[in-house]
C-alpha atoms as a PDB file:
ATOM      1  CA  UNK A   1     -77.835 -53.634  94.643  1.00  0.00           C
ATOM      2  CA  UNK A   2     -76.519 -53.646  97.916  1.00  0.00           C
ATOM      3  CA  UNK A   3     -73.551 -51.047  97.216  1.00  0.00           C
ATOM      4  CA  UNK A   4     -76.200 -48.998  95.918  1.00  0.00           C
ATOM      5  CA  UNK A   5     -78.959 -48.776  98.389  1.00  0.00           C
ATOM      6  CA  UNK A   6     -77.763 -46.010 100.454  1.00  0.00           C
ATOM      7  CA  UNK A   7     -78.370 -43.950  96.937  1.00  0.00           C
ATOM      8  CA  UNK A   8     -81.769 -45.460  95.648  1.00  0.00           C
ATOM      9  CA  UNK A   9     -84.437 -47.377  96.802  1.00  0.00           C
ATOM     10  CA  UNK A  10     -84.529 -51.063  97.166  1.00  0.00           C
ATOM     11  CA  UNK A  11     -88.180 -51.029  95.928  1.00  0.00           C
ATOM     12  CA  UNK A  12     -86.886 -48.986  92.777  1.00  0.00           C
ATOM     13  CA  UNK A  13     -84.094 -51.079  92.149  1.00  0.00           C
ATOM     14  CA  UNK A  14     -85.880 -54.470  91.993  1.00  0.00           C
ATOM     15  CA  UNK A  15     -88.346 -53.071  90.023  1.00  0.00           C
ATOM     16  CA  UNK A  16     -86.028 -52.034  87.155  1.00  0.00           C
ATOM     17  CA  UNK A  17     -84.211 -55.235  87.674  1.00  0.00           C
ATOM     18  CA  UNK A  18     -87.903 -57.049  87.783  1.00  0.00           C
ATOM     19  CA  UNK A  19     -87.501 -59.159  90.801  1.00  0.00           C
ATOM     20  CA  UNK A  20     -89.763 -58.873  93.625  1.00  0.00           C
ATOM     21  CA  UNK A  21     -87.697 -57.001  97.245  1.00  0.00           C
ATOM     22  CA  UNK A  22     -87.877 -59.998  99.104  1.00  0.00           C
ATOM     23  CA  UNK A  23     -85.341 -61.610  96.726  1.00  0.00           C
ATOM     24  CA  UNK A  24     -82.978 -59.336  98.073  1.00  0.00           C
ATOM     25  CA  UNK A  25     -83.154 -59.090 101.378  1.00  0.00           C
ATOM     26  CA  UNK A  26     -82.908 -62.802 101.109  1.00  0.00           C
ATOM     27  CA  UNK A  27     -80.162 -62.686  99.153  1.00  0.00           C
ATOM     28  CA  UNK A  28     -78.636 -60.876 102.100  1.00  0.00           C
ATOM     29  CA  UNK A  29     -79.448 -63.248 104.912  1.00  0.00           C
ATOM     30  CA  UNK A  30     -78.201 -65.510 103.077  1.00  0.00           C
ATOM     31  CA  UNK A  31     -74.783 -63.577 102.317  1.00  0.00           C
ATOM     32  CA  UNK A  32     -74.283 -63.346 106.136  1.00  0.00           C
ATOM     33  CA  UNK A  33     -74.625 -67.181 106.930  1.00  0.00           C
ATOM     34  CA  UNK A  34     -72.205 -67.995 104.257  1.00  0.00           C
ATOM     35  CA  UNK A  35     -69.932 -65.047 105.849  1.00  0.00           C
ATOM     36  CA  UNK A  36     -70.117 -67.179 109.238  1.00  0.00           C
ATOM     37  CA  UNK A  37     -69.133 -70.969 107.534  1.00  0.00           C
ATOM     38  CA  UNK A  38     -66.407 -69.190 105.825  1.00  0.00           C
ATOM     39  CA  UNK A  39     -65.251 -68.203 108.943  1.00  0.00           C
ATOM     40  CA  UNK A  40     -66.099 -71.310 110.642  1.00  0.00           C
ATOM     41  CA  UNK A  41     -63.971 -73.042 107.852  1.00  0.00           C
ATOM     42  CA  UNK A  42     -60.869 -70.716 108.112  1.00  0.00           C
ATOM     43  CA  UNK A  43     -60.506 -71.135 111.958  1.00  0.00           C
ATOM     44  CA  UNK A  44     -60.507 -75.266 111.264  1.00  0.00           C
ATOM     45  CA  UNK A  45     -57.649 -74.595 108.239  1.00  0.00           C
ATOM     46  CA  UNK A  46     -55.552 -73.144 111.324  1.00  0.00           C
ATOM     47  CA  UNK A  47     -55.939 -75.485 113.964  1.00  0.00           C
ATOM     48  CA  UNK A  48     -55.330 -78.209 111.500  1.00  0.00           C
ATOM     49  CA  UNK A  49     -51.973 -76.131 110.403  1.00  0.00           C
ATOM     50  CA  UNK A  50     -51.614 -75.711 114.073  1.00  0.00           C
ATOM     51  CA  UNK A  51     -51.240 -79.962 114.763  1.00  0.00           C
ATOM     52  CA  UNK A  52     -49.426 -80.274 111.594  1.00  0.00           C
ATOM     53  CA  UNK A  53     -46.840 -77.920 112.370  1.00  0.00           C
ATOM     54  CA  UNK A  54     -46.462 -79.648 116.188  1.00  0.00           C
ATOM     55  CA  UNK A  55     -45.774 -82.885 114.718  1.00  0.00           C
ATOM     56  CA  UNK A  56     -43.245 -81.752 112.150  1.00  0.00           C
ATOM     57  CA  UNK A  57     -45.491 -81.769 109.554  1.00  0.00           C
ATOM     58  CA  UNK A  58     -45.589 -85.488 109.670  1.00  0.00           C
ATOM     59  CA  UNK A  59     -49.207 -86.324 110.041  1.00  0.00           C
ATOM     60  CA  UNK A  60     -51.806 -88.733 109.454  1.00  0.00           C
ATOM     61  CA  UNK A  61     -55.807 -88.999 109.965  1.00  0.00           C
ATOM     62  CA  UNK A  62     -55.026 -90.617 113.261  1.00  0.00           C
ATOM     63  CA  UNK A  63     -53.317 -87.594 114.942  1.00  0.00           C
ATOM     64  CA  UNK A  64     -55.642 -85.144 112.982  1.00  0.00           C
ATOM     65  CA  UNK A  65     -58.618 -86.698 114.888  1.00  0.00           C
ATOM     66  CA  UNK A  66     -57.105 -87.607 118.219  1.00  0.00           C
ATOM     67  CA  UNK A  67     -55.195 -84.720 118.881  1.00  0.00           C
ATOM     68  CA  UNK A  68     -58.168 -81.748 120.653  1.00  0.00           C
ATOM     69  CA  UNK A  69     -57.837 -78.178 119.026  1.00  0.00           C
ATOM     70  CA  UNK A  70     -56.539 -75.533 121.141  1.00  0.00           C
END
């Protein structure tokens, strides 16, 4: 629905698809917060490739949680 709403109506789209609007425009706020924790989640993936690469990729829990991100 969303790569078509710029060519036909949201209203007329859920109501062939026989959900109510809301659902979608739920659907999208939704969308966007999981847009922000996969972002969230890629930046901690490269600060914990950042410490592992500083200690020679020789690394335990103990440096991965004293060690502060950059």
């Amino acid at each position: 629905m969303e790569c078509l709403k710029h060519e036909h109506s949201v209203r007329k789209m859920a109501k062939s698809l026989e959900i109510k609007e809301s659902v979608f425009y739920q659907w999208g706020r939704r969308e966007g917060a999981r847009k922000e924790k996969r972002h969230e989640e890629e930046k901690l993936v490269e600060d914990v490739r950042r410490v592992f690469d500083a200690f020679r990729q020789v690394c335990g829990y103990r440096k991965m949680t004293t060690v502060p991100a950059a």
